[in-house]
PDB file of N, CA and C in Angstrom:
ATOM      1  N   UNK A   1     -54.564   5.906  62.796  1.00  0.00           N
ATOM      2  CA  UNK A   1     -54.088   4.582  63.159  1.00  0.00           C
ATOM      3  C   UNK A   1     -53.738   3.819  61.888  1.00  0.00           C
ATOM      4  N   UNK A   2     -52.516   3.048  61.916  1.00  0.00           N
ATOM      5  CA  UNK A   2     -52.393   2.330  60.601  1.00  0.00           C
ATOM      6  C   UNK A   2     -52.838   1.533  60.519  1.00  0.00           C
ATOM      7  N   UNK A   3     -53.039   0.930  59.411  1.00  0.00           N
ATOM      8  CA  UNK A   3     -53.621  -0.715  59.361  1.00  0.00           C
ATOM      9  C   UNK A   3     -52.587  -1.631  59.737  1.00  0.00           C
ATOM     10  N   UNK A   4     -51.381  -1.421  59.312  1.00  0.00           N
ATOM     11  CA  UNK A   4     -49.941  -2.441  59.523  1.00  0.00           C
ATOM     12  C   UNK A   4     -49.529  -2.528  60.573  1.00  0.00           C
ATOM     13  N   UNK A   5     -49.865  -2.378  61.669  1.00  0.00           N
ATOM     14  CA  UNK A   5     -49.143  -2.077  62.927  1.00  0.00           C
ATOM     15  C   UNK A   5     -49.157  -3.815  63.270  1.00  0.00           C
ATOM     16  N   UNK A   6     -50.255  -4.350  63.000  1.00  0.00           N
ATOM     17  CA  UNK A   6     -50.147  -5.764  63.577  1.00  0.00           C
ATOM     18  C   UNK A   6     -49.456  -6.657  62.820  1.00  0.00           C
ATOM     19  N   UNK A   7     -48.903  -5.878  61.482  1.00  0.00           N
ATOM     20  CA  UNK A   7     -47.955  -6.828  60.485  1.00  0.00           C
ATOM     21  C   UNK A   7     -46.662  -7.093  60.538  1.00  0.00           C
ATOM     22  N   UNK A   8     -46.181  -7.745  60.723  1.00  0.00           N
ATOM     23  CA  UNK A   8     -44.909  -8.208  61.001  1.00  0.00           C
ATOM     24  C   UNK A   8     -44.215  -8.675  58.924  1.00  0.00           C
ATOM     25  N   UNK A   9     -43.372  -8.123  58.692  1.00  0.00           N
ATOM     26  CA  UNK A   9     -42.837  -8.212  57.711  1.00  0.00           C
ATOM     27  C   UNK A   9     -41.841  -9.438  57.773  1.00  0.00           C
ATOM     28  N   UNK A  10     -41.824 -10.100  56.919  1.00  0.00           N
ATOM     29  CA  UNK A  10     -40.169 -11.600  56.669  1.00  0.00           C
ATOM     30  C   UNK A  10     -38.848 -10.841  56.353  1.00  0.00           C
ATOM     31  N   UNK A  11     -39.122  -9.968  55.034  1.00  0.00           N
ATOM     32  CA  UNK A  11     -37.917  -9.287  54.976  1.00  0.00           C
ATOM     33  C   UNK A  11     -38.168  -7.991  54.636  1.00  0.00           C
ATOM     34  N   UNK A  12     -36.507  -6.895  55.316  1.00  0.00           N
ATOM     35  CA  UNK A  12     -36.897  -5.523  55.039  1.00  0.00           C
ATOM     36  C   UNK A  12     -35.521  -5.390  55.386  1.00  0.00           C
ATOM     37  N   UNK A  13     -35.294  -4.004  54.246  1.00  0.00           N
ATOM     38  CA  UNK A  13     -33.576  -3.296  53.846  1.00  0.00           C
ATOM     39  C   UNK A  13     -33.827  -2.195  53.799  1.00  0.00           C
ATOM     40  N   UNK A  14     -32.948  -1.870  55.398  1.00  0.00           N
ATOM     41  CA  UNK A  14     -33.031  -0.467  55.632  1.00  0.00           C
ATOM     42  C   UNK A  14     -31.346   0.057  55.521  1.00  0.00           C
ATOM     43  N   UNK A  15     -31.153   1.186  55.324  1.00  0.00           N
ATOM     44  CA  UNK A  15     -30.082   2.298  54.669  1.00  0.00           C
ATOM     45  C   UNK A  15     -29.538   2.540  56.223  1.00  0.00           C
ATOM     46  N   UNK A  16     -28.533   2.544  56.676  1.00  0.00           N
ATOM     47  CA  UNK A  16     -28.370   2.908  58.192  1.00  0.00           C
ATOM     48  C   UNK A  16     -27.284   3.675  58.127  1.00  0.00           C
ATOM     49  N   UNK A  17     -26.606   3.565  57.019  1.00  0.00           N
ATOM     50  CA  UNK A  17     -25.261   4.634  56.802  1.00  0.00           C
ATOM     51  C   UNK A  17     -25.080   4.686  55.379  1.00  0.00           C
ATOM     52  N   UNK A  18     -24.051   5.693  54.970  1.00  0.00           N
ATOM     53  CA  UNK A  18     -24.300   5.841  53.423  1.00  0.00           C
ATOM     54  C   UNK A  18     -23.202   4.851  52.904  1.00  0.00           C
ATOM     55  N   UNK A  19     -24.101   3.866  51.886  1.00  0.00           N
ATOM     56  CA  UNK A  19     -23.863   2.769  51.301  1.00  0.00           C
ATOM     57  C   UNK A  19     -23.302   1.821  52.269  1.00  0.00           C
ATOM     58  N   UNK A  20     -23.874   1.416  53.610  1.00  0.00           N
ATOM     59  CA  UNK A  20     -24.147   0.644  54.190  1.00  0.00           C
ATOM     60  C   UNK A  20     -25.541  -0.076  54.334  1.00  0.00           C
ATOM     61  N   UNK A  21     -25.852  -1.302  54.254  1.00  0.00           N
ATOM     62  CA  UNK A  21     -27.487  -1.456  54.407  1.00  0.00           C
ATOM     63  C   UNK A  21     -27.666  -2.296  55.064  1.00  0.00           C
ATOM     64  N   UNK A  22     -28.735  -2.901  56.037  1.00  0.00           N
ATOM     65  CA  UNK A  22     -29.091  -4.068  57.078  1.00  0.00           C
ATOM     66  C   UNK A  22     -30.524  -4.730  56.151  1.00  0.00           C
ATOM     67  N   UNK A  23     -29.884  -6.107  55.794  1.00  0.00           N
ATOM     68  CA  UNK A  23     -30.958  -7.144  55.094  1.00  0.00           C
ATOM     69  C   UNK A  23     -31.662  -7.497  56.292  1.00  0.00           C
ATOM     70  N   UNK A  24     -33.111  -7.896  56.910  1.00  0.00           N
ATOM     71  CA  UNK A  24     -33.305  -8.451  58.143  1.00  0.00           C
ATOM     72  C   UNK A  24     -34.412  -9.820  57.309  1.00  0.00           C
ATOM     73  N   UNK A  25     -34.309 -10.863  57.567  1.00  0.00           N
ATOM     74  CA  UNK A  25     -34.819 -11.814  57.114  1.00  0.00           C
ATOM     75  C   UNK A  25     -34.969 -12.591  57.952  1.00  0.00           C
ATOM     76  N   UNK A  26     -36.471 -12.694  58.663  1.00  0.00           N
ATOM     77  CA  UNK A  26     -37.021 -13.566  60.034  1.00  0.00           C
ATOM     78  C   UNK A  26     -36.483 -13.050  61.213  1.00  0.00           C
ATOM     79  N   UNK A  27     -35.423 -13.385  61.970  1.00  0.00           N
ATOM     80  CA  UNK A  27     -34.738 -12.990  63.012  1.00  0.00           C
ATOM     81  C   UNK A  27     -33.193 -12.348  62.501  1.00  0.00           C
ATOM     82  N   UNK A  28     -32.543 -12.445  61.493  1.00  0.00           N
ATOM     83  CA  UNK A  28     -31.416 -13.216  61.298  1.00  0.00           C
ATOM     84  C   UNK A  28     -31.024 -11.445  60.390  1.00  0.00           C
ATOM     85  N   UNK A  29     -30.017 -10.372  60.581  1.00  0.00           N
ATOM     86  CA  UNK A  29     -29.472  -9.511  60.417  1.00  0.00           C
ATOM     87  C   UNK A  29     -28.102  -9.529  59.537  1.00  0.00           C
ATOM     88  N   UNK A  30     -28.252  -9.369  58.080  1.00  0.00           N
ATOM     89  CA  UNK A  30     -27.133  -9.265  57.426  1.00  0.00           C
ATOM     90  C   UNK A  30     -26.860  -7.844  57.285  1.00  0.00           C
ATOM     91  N   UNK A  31     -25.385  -7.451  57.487  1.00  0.00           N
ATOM     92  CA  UNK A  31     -25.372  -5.899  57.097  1.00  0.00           C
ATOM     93  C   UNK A  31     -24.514  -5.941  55.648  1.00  0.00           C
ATOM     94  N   UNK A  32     -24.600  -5.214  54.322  1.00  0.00           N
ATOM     95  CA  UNK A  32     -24.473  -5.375  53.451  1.00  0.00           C
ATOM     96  C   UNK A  32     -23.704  -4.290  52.904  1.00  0.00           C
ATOM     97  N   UNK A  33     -22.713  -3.965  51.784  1.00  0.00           N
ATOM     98  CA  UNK A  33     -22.240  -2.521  51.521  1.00  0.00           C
ATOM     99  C   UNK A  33     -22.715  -2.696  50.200  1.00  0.00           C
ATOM    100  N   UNK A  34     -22.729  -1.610  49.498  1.00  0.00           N
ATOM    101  CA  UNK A  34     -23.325  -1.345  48.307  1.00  0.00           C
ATOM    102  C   UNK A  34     -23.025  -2.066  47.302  1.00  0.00           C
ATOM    103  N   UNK A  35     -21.958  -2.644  46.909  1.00  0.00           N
ATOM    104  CA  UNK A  35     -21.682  -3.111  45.875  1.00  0.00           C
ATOM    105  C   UNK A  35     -22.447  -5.008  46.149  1.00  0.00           C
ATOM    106  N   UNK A  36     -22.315  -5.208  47.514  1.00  0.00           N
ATOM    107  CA  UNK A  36     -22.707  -6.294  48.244  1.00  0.00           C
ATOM    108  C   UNK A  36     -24.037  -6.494  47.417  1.00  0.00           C
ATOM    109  N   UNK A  37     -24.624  -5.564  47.940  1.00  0.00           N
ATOM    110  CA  UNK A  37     -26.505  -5.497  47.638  1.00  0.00           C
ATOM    111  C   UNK A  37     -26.558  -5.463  46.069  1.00  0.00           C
ATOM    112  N   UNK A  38     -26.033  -4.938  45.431  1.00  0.00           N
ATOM    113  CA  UNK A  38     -26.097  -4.714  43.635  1.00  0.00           C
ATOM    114  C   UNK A  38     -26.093  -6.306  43.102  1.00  0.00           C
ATOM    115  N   UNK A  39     -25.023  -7.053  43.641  1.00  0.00           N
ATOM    116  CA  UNK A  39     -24.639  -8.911  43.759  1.00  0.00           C
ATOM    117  C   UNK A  39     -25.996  -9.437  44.410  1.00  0.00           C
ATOM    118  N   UNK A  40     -26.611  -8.895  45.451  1.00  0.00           N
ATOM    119  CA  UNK A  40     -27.714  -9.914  45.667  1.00  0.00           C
ATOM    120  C   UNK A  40     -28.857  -9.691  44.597  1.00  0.00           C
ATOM    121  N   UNK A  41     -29.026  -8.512  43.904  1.00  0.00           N
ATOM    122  CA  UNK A  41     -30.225  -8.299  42.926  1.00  0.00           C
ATOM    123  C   UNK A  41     -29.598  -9.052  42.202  1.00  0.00           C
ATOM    124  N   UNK A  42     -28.678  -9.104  41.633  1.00  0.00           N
ATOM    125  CA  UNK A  42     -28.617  -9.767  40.484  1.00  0.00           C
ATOM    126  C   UNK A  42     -29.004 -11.171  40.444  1.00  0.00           C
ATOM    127  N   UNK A  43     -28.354 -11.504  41.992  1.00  0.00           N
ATOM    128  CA  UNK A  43     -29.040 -13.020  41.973  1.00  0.00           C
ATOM    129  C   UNK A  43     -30.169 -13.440  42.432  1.00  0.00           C
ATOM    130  N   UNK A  44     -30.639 -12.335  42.755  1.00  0.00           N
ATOM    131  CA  UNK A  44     -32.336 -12.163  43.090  1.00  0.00           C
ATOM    132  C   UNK A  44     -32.795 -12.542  41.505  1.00  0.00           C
ATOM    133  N   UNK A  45     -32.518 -11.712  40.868  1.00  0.00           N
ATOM    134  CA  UNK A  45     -32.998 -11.377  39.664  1.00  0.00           C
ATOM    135  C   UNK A  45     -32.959 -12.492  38.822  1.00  0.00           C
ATOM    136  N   UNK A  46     -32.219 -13.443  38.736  1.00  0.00           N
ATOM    137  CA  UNK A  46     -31.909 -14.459  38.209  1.00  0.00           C
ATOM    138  C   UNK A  46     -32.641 -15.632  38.599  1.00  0.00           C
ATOM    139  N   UNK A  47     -32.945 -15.629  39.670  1.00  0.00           N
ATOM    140  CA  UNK A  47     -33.805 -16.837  40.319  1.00  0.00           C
ATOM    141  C   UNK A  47     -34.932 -16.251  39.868  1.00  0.00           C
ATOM    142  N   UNK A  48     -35.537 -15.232  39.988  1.00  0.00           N
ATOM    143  CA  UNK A  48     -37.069 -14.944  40.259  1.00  0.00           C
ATOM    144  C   UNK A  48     -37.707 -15.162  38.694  1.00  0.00           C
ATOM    145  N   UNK A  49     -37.045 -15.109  37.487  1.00  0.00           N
ATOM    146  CA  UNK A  49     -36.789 -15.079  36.180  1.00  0.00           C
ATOM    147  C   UNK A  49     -38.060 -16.314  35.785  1.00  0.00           C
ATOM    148  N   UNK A  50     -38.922 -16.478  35.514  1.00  0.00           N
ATOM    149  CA  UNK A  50     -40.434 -17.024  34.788  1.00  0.00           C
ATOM    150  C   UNK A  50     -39.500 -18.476  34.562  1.00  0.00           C
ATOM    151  N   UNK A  51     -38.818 -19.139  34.118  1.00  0.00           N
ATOM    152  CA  UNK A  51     -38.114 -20.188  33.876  1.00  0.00           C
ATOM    153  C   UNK A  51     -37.664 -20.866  35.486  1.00  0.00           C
ATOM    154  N   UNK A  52     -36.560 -19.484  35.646  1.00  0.00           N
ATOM    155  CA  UNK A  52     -35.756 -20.310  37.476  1.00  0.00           C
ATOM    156  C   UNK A  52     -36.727 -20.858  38.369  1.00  0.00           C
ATOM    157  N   UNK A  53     -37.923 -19.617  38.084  1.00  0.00           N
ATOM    158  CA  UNK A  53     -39.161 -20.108  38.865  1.00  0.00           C
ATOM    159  C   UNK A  53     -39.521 -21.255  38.786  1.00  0.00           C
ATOM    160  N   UNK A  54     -40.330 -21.510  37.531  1.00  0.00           N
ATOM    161  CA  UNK A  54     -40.774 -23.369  37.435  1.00  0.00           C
ATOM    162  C   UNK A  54     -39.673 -24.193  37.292  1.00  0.00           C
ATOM    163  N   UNK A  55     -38.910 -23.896  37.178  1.00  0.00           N
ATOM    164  CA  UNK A  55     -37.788 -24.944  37.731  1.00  0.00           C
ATOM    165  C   UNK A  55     -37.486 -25.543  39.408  1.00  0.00           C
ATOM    166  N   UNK A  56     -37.639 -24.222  39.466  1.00  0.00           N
ATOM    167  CA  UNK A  56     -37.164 -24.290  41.012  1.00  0.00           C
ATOM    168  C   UNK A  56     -38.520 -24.794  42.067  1.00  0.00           C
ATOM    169  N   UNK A  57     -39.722 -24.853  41.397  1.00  0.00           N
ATOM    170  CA  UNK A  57     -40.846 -25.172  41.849  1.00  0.00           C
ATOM    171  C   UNK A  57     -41.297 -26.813  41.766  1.00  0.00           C
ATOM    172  N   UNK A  58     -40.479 -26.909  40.396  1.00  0.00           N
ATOM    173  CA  UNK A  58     -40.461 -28.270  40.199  1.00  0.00           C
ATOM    174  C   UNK A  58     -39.804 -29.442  40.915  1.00  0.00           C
ATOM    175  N   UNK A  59     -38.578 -28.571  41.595  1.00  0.00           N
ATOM    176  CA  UNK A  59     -37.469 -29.489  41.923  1.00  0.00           C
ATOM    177  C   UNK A  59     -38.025 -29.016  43.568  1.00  0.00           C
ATOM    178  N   UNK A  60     -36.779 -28.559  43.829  1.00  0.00           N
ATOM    179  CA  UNK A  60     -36.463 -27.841  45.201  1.00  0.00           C
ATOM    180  C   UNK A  60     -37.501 -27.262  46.214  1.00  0.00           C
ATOM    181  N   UNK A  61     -38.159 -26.795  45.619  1.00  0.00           N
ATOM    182  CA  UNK A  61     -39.099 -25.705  46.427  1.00  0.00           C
ATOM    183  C   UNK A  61     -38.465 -24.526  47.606  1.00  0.00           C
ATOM    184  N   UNK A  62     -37.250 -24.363  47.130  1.00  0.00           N
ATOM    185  CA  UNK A  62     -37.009 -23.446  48.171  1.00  0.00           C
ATOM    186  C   UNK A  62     -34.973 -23.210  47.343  1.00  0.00           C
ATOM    187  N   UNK A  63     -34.415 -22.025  47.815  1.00  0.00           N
ATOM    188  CA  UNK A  63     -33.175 -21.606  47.304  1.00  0.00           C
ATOM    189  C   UNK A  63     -32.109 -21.501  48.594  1.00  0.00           C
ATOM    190  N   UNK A  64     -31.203 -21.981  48.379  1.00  0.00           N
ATOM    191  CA  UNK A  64     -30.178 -21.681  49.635  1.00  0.00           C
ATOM    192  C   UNK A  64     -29.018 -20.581  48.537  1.00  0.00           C
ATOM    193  N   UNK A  65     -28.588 -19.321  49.344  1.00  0.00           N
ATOM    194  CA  UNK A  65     -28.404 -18.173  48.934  1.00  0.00           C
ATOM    195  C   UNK A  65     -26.774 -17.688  49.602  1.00  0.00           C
ATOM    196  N   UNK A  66     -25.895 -17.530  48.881  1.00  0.00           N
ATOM    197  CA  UNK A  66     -24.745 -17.048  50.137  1.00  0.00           C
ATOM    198  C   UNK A  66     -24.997 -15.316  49.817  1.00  0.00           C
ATOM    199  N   UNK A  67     -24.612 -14.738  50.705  1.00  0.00           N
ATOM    200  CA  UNK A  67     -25.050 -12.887  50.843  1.00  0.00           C
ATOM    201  C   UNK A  67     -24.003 -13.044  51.345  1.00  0.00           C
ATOM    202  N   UNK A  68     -23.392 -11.166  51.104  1.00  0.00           N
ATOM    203  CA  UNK A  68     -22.206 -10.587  51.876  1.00  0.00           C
ATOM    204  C   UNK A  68     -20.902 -11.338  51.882  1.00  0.00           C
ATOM    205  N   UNK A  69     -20.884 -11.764  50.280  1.00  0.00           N
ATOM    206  CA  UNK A  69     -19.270 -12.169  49.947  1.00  0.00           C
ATOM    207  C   UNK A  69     -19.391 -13.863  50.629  1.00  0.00           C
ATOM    208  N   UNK A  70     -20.057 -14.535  50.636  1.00  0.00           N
ATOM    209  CA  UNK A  70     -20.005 -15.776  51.689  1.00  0.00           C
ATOM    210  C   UNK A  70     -20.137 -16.027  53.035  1.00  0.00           C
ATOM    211  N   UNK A  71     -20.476 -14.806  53.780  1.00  0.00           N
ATOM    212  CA  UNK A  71     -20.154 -14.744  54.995  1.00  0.00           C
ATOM    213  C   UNK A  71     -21.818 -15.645  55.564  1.00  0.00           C
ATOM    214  N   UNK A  72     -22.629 -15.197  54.997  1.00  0.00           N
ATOM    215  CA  UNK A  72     -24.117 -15.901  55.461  1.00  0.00           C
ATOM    216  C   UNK A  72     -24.826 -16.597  54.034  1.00  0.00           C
ATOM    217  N   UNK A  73     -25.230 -17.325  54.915  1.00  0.00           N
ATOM    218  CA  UNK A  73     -26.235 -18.437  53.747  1.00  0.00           C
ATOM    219  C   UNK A  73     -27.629 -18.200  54.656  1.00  0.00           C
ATOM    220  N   UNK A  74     -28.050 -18.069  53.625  1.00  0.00           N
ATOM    221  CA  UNK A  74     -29.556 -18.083  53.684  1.00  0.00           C
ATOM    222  C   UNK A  74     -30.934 -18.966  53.191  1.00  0.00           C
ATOM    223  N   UNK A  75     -31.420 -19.485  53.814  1.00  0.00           N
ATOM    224  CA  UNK A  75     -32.853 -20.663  53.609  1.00  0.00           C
ATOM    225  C   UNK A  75     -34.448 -19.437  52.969  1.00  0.00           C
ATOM    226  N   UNK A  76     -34.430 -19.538  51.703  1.00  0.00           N
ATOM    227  CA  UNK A  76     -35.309 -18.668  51.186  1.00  0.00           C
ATOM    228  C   UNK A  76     -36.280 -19.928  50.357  1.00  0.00           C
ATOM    229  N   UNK A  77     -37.758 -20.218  50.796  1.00  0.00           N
ATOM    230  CA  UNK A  77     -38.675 -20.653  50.326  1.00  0.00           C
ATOM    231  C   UNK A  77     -39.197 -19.769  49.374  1.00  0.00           C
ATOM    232  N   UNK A  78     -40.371 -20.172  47.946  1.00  0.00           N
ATOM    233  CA  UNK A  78     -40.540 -19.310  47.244  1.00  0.00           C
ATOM    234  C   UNK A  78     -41.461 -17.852  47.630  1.00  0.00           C
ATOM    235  N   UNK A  79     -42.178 -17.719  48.635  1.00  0.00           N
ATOM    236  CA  UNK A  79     -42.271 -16.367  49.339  1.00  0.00           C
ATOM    237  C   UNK A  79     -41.892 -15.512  49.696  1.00  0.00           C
ATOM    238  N   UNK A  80     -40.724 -16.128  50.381  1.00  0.00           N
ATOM    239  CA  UNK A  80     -39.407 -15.419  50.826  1.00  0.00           C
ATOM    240  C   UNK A  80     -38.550 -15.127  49.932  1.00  0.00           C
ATOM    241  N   UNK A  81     -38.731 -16.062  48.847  1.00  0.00           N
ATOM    242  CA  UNK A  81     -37.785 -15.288  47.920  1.00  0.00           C
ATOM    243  C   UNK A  81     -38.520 -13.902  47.004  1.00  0.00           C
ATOM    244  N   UNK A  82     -39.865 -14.037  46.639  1.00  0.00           N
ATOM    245  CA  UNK A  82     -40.323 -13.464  45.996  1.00  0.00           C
ATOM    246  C   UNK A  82     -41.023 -12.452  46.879  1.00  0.00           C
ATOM    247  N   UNK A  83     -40.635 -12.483  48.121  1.00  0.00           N
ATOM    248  CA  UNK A  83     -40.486 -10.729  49.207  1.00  0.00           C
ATOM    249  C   UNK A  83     -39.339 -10.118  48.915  1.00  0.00           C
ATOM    250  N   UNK A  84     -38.193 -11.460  48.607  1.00  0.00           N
ATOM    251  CA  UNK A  84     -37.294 -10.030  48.733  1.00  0.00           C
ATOM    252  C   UNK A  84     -36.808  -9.534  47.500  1.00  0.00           C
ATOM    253  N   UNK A  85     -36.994 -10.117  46.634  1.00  0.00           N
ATOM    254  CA  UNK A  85     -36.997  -9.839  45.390  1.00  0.00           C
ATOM    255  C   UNK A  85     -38.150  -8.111  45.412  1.00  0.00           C
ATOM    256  N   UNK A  86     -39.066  -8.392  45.763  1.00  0.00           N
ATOM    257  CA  UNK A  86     -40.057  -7.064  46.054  1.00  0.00           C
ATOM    258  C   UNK A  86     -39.689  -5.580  46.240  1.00  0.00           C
ATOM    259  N   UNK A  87     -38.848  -5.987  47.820  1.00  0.00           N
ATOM    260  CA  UNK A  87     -37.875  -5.531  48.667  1.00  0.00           C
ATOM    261  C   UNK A  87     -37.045  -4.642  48.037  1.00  0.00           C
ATOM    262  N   UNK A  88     -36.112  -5.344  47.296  1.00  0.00           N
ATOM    263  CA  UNK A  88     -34.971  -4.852  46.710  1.00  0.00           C
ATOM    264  C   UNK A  88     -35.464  -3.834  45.406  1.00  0.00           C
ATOM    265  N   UNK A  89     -36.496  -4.336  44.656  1.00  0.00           N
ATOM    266  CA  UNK A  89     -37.308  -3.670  43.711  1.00  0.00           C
ATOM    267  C   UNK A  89     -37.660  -2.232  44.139  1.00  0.00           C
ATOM    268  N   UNK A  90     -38.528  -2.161  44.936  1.00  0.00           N
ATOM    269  CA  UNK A  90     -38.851  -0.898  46.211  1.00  0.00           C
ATOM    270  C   UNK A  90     -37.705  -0.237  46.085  1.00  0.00           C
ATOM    271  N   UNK A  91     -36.797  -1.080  46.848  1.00  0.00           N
ATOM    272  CA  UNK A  91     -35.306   0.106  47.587  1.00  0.00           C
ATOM    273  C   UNK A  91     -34.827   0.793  46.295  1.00  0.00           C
ATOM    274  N   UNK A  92     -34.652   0.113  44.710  1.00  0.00           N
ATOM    275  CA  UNK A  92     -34.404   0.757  44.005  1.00  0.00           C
ATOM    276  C   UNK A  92     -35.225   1.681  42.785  1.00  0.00           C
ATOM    277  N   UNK A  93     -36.094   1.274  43.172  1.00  0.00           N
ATOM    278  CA  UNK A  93     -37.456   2.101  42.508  1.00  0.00           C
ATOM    279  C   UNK A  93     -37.451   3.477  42.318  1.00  0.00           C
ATOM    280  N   UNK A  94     -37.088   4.444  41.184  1.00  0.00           N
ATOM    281  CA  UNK A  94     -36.927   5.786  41.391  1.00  0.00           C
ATOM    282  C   UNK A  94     -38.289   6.744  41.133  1.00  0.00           C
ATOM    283  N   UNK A  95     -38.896   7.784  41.663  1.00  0.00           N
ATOM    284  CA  UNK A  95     -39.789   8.024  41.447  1.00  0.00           C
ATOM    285  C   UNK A  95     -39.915   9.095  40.538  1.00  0.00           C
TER     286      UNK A  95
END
């Protein structure tokens, strides 16, 4: 029996075709193509950065995000951002 079964995850990027990917964040389904997803690390990467952080902690408390060329905006508080920042870390993690 797993332990996670009663865990419900915020965000998770699953591979559904090759270099196609589905972002799922709360309810809300972005599907992404590869070069798409490479653009969100980066701006993952940029926010999550020891500086963007206390900045962004200071001010805002939370990041509004466009994904998939403009097509969706996204409401990411600092949890949510720093899941999917996680997320994306994981997916590219080589072993």
């Amino acid at each position: 029996m797993s332990t996670f079964t009663d865990i419900q995850f915020n965000v998770k990027l699953e591979q559904f075709t090759f270099c196609h990917y589905q972002l799922c964040i709360d309810d809300k389904k972005i599907n992404l193509t590869f070069p798409q997803l490479l653009q969100l690390r980066a701006k993952i990467k940029a926010y999550t950065s020891t500086q963007n952080l206390e900045y962004i902690i200071e001010n805002e408390n939370f990041v509004l995000l466009f994904v998939a060329d403009k097509k969706h905006l996204i409401y990411l508080d600092i949890p949510k951002l720093l899941d999917l920042k996680e997320e994306i870390e994981l997916y590219f993690y080589s072993y």
